[in-house]
PDB file of N, CA and C in Angstrom:
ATOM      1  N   UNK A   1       0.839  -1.187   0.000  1.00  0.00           N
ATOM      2  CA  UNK A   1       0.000   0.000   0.000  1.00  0.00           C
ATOM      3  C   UNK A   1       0.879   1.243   0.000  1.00  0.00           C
ATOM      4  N   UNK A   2       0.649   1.878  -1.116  1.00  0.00           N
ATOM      5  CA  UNK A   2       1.349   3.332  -0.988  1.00  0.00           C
ATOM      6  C   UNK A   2       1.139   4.361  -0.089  1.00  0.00           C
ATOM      7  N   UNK A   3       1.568   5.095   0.705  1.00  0.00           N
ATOM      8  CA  UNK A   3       1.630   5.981   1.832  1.00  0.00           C
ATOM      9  C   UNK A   3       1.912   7.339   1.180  1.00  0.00           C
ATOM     10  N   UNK A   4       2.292   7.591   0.136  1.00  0.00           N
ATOM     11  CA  UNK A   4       2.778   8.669  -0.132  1.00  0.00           C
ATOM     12  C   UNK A   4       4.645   8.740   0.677  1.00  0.00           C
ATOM     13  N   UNK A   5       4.936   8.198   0.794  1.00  0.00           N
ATOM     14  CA  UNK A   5       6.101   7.876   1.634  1.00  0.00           C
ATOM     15  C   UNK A   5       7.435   7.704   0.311  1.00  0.00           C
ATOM     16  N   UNK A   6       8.503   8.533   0.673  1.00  0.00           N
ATOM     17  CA  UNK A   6       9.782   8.788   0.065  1.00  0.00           C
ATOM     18  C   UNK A   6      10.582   8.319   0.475  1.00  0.00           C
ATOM     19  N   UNK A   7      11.852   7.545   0.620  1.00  0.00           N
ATOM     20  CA  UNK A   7      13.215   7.429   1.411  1.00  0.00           C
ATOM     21  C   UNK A   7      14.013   7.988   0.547  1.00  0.00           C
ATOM     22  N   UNK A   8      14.532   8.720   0.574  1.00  0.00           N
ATOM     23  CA  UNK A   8      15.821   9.434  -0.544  1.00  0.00           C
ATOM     24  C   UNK A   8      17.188   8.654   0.357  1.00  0.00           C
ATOM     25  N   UNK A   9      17.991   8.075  -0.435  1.00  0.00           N
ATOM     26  CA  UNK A   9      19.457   7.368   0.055  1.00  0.00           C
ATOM     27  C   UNK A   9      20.279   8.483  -0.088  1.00  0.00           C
ATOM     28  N   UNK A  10      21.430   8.466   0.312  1.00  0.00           N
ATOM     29  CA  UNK A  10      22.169   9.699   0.123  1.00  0.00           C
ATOM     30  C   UNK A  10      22.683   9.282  -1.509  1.00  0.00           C
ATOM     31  N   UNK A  11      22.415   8.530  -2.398  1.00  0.00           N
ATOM     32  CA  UNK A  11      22.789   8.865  -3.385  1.00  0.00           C
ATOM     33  C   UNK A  11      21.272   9.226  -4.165  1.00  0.00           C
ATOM     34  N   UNK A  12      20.801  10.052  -3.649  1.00  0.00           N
ATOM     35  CA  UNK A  12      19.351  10.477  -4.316  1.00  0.00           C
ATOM     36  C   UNK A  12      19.421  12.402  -4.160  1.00  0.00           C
ATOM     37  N   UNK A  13      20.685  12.443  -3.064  1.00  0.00           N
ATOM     38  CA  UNK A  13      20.493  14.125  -2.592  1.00  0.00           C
ATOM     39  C   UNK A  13      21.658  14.535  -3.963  1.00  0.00           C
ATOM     40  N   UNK A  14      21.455  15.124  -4.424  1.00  0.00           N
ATOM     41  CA  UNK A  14      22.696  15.533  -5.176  1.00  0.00           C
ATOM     42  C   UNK A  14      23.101  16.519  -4.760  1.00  0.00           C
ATOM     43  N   UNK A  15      22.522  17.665  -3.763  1.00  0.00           N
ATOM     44  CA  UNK A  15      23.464  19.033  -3.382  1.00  0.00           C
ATOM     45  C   UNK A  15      22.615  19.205  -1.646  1.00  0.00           C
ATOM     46  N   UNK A  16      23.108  19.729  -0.582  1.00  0.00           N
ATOM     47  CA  UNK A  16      22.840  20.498   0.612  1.00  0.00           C
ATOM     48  C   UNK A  16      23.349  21.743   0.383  1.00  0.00           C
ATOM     49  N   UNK A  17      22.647  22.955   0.304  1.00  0.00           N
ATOM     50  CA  UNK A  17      23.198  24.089   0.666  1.00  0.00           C
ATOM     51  C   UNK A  17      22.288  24.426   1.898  1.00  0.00           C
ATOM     52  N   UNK A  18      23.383  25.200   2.660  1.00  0.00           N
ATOM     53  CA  UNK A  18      23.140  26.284   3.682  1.00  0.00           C
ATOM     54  C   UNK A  18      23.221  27.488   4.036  1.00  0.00           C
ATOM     55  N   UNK A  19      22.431  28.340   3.961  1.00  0.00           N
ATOM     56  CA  UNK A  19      22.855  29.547   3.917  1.00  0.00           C
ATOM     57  C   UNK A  19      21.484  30.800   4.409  1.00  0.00           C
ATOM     58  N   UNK A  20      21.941  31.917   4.473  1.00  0.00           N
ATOM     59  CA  UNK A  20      20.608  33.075   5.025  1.00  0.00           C
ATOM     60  C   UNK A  20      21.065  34.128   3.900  1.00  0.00           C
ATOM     61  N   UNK A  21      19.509  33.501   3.286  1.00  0.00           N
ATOM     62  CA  UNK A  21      18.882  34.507   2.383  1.00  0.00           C
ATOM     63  C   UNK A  21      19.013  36.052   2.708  1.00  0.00           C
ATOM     64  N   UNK A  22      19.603  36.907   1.404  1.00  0.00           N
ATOM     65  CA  UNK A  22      19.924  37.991   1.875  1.00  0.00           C
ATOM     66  C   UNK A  22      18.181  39.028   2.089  1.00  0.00           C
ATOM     67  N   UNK A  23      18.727  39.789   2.839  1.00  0.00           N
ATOM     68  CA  UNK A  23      17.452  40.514   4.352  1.00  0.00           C
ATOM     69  C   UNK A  23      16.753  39.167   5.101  1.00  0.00           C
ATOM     70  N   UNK A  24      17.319  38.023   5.352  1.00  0.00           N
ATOM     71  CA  UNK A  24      16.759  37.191   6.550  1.00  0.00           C
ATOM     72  C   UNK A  24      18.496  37.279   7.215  1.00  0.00           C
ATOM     73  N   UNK A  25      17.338  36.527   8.592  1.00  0.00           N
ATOM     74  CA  UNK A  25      18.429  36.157   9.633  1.00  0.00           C
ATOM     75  C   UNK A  25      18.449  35.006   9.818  1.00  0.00           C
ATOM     76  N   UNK A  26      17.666  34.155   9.576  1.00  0.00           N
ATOM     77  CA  UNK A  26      18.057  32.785   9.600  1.00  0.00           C
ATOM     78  C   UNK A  26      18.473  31.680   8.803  1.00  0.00           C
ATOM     79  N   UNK A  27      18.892  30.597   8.995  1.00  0.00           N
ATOM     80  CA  UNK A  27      19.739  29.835   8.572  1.00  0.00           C
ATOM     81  C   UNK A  27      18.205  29.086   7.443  1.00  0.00           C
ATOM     82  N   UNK A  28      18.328  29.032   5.869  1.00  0.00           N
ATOM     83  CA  UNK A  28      17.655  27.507   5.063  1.00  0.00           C
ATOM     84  C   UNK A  28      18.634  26.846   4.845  1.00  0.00           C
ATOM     85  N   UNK A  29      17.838  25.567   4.740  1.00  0.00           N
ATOM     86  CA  UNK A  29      18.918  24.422   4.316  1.00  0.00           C
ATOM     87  C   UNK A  29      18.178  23.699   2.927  1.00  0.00           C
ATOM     88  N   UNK A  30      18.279  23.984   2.232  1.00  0.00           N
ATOM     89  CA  UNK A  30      18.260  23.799   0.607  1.00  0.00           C
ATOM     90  C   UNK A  30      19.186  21.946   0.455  1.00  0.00           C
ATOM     91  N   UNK A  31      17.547  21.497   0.230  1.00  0.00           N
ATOM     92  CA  UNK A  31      17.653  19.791  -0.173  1.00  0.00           C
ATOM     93  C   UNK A  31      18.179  19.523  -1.584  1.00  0.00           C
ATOM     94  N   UNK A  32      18.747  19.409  -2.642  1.00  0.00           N
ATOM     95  CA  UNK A  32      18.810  19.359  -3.991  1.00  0.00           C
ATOM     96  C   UNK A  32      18.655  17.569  -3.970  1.00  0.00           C
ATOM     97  N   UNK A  33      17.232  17.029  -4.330  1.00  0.00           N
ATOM     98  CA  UNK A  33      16.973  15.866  -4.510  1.00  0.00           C
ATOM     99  C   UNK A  33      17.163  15.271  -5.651  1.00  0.00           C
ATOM    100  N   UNK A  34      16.925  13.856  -6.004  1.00  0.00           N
ATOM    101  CA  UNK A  34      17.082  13.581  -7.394  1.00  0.00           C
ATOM    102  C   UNK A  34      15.508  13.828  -8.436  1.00  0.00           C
ATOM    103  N   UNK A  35      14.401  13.976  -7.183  1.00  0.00           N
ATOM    104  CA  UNK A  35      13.170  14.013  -8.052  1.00  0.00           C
ATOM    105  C   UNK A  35      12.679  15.935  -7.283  1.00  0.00           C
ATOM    106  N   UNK A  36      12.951  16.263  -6.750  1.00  0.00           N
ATOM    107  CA  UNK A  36      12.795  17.739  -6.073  1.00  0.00           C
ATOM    108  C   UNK A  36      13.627  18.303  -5.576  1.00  0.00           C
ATOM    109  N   UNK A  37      13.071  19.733  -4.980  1.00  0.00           N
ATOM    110  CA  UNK A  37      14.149  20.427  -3.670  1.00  0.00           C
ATOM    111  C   UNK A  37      12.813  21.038  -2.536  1.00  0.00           C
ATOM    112  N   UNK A  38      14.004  20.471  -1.802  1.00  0.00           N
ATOM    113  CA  UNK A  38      12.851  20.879  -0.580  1.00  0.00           C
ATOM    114  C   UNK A  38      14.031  21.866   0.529  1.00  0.00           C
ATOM    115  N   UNK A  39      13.011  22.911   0.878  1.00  0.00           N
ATOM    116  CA  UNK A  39      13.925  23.696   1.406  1.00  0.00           C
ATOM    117  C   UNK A  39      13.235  23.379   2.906  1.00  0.00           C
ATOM    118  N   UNK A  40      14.192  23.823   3.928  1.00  0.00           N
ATOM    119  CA  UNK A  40      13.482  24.157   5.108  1.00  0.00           C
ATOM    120  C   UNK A  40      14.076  24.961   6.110  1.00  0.00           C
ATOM    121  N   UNK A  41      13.200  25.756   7.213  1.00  0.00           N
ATOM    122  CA  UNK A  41      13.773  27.303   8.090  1.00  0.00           C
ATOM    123  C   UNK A  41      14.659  26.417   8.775  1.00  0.00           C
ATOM    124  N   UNK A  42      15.118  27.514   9.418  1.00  0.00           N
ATOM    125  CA  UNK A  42      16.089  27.562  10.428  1.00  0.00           C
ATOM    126  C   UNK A  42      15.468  26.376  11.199  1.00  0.00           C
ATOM    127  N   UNK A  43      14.104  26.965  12.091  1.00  0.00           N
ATOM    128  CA  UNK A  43      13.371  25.865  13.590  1.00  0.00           C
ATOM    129  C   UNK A  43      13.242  24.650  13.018  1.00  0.00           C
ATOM    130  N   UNK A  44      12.950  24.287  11.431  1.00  0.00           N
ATOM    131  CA  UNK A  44      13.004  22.585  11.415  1.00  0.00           C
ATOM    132  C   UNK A  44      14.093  22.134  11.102  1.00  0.00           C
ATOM    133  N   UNK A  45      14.691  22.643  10.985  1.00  0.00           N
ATOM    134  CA  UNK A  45      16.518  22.459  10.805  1.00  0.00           C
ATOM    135  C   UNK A  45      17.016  21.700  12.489  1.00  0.00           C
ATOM    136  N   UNK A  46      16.607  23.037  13.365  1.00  0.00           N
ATOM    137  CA  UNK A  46      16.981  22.807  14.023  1.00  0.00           C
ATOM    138  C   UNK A  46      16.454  21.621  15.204  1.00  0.00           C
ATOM    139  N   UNK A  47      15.087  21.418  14.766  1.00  0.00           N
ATOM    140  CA  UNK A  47      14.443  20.226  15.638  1.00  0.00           C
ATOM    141  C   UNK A  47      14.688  18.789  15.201  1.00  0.00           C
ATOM    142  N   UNK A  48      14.842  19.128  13.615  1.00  0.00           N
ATOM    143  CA  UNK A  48      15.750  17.568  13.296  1.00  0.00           C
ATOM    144  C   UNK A  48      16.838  17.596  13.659  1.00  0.00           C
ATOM    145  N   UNK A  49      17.878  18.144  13.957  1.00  0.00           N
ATOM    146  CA  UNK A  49      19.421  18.235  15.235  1.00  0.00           C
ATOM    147  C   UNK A  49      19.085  17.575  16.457  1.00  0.00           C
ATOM    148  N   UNK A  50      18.502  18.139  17.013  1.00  0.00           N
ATOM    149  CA  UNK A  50      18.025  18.196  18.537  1.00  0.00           C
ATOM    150  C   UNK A  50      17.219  16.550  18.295  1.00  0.00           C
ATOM    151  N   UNK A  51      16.541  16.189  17.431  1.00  0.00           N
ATOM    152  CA  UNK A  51      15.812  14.473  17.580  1.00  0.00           C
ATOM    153  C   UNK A  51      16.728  13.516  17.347  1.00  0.00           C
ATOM    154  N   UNK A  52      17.895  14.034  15.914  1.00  0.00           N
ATOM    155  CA  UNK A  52      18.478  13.155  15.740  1.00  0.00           C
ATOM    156  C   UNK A  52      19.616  13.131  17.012  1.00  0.00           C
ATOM    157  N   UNK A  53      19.854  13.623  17.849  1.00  0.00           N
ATOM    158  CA  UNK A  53      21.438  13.835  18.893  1.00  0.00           C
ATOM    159  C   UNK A  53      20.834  13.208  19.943  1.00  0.00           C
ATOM    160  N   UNK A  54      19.099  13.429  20.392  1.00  0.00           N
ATOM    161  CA  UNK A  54      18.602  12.903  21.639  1.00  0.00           C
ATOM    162  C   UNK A  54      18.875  11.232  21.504  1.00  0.00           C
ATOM    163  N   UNK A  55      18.678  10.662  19.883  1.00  0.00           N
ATOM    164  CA  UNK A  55      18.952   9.242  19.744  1.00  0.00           C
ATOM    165  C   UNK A  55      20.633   8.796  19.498  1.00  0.00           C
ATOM    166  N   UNK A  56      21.136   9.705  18.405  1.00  0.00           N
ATOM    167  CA  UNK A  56      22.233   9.104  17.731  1.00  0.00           C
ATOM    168  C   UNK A  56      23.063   8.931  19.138  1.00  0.00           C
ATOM    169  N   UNK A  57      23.192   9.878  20.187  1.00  0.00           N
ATOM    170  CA  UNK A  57      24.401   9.891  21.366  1.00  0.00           C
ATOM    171  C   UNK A  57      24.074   9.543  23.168  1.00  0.00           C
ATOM    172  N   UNK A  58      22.643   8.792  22.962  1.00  0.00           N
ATOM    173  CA  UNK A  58      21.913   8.387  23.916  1.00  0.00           C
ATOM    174  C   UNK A  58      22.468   6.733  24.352  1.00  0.00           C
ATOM    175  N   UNK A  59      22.643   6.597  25.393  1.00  0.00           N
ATOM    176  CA  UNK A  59      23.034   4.976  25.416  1.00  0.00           C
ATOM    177  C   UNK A  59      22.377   3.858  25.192  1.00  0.00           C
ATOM    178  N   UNK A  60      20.604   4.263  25.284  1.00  0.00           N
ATOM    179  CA  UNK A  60      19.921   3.238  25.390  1.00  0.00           C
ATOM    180  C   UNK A  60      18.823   3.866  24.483  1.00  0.00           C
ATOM    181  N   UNK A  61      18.460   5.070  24.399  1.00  0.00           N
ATOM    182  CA  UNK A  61      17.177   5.609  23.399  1.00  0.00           C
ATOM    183  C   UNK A  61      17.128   5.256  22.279  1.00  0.00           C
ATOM    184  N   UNK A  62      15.775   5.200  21.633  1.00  0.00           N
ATOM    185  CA  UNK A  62      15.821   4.534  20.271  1.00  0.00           C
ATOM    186  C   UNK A  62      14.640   5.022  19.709  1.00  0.00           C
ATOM    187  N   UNK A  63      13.624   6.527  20.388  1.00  0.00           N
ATOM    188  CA  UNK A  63      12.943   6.758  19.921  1.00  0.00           C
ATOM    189  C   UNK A  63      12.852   8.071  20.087  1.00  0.00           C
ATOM    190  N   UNK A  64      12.302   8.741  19.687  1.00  0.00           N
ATOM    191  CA  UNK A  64      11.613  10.274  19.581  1.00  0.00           C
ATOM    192  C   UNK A  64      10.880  11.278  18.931  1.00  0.00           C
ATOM    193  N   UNK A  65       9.963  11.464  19.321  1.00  0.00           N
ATOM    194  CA  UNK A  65       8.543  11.872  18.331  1.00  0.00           C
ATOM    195  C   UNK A  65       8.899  14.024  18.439  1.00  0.00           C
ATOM    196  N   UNK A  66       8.670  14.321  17.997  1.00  0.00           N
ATOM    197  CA  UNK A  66       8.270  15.915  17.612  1.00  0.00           C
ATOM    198  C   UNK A  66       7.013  16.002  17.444  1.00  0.00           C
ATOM    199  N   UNK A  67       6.531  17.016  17.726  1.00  0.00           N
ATOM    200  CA  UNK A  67       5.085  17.241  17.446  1.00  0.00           C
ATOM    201  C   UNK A  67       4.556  18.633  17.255  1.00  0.00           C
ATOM    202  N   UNK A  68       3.969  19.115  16.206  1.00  0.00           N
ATOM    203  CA  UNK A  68       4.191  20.771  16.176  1.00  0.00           C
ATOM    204  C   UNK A  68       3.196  21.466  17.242  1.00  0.00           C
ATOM    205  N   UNK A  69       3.499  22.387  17.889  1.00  0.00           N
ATOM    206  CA  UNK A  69       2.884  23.003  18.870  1.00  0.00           C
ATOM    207  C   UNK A  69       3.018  24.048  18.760  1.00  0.00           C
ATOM    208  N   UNK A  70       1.848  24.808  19.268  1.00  0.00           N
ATOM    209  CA  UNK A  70       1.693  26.526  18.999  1.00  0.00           C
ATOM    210  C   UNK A  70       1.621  26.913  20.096  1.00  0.00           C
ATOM    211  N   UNK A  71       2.798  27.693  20.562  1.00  0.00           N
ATOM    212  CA  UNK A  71       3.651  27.848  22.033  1.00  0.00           C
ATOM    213  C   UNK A  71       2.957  29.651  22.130  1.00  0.00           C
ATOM    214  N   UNK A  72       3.002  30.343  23.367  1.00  0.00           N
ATOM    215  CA  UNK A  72       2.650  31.285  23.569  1.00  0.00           C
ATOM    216  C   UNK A  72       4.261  32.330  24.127  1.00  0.00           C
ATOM    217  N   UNK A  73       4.321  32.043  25.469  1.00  0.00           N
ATOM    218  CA  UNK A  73       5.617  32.829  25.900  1.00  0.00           C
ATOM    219  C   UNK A  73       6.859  32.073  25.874  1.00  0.00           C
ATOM    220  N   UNK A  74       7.545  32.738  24.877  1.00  0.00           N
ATOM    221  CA  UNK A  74       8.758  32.545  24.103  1.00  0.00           C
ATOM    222  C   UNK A  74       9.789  33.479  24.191  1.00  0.00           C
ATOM    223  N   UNK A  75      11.263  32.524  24.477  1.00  0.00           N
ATOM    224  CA  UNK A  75      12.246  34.004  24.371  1.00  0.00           C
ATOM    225  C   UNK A  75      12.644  34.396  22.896  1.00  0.00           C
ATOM    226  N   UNK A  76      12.699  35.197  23.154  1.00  0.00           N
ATOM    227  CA  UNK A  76      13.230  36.018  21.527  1.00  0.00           C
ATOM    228  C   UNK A  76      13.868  35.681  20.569  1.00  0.00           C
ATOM    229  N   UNK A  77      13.356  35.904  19.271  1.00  0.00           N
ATOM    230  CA  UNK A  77      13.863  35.142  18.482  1.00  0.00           C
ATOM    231  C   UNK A  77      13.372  33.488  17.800  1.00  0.00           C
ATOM    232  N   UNK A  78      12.680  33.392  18.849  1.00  0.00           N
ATOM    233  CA  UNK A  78      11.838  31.680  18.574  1.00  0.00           C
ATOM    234  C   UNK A  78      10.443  32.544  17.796  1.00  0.00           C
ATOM    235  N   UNK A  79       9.895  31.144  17.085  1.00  0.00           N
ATOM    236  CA  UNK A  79       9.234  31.089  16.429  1.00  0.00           C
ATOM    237  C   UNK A  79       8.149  30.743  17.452  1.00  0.00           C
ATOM    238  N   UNK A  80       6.455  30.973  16.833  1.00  0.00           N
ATOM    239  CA  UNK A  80       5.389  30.369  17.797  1.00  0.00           C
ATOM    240  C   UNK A  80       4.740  28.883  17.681  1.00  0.00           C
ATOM    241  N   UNK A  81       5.506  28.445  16.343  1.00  0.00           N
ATOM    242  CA  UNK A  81       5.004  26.831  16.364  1.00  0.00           C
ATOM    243  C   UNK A  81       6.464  26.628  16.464  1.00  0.00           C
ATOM    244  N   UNK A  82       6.127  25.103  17.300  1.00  0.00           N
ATOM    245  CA  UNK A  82       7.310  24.662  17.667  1.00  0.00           C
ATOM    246  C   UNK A  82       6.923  23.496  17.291  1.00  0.00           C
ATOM    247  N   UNK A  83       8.283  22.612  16.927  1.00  0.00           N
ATOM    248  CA  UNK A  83       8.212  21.298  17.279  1.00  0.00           C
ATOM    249  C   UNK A  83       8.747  20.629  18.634  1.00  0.00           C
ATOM    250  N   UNK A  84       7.833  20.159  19.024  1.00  0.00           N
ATOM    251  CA  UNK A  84       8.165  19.856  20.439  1.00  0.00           C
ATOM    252  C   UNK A  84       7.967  17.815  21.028  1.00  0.00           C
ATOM    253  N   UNK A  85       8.962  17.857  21.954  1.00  0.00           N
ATOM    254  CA  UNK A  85       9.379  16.422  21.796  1.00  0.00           C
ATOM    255  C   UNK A  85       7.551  16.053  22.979  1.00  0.00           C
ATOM    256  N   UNK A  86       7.313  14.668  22.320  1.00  0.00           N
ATOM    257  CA  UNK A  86       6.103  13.785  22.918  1.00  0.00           C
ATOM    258  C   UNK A  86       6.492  12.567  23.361  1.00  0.00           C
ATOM    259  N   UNK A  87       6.070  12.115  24.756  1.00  0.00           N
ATOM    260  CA  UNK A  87       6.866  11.348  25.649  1.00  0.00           C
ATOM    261  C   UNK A  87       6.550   9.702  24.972  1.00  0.00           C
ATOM    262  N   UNK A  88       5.261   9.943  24.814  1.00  0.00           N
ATOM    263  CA  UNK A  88       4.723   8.192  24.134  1.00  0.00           C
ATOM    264  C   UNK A  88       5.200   7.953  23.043  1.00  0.00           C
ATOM    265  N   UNK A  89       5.545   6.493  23.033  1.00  0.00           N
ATOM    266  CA  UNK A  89       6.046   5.482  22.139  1.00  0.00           C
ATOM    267  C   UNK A  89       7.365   5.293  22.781  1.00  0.00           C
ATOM    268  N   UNK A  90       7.494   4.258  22.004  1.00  0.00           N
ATOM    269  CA  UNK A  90       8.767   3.721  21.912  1.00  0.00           C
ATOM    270  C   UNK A  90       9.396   3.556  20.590  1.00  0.00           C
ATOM    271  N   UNK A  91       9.322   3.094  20.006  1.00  0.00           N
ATOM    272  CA  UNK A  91       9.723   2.425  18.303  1.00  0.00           C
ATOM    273  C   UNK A  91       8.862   3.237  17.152  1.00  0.00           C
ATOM    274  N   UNK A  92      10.013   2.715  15.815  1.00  0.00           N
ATOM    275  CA  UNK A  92       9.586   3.687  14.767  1.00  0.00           C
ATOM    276  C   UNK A  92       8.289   3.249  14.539  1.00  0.00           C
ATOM    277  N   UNK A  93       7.164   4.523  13.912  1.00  0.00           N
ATOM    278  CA  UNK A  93       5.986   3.737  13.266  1.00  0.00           C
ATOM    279  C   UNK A  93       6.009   2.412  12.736  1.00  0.00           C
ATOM    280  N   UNK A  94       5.385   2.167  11.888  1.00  0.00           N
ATOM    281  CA  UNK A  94       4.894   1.106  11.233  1.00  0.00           C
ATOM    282  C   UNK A  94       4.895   1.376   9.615  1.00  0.00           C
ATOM    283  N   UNK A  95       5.906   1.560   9.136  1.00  0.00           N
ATOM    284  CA  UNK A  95       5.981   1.827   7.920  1.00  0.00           C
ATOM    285  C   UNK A  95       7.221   1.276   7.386  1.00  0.00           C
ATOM    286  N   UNK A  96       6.694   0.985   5.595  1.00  0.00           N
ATOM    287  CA  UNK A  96       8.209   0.520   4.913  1.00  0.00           C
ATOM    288  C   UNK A  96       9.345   1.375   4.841  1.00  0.00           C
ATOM    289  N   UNK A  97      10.336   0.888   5.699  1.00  0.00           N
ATOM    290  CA  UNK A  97      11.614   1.698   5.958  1.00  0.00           C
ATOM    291  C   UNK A  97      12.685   1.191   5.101  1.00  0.00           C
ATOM    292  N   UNK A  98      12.243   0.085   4.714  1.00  0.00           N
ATOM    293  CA  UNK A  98      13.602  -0.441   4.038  1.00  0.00           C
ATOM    294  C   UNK A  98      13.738  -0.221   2.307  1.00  0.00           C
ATOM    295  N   UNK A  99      12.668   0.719   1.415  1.00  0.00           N
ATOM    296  CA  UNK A  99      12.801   0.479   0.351  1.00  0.00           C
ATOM    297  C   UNK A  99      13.868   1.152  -0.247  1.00  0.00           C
TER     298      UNK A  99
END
């Protein structure tokens, strides 16, 4: 059953750029795919860091969900949706990971 679901291998990215668009202040990170480009801000940049480090350098973790949330009092500079970590589960969904 199709999901609408992508895995790009790293031989599917053909370019990463990084960089702040001139009059912004924050950081895009520019996907150059083999079938698209997908760009994305600074905050999802930075919440895929922060998910992938809570697992990749954890001794025993093996899971971690994000979840977007529309936050109120914020220090400066943050955005008002956040992605924010959700305590339930354990393990990846249930989807084809291996194609």
């Amino acid at each position: 059953m199709d999901h609408g679901i992508k895995i790009y291998r790293n031989e599917d990215v053909e370019e990463i750029v990084a960089c702040i668009p001139e009059g912004h202040r924050h950081v895009r990170l520019i996907l150059k795919l083999s079938d698209q480009i997908i760009i994305l801000q600074e905050a999802t940049v930075a919440a895929i860091v922060r998910a992938y480090l809570n697992i990749a350098l954890h001794p025993t973790r093996k899971y971690i969900r994000l979840v977007k949330r529309d936050l109120g009092d914020l220090k400066q500079g943050f955005a008002r949706t956040q992605l924010m970590e959700e305590s339930e589960g354990n393990k990846c969904p249930d989807i084809p990971l291996d194609k």
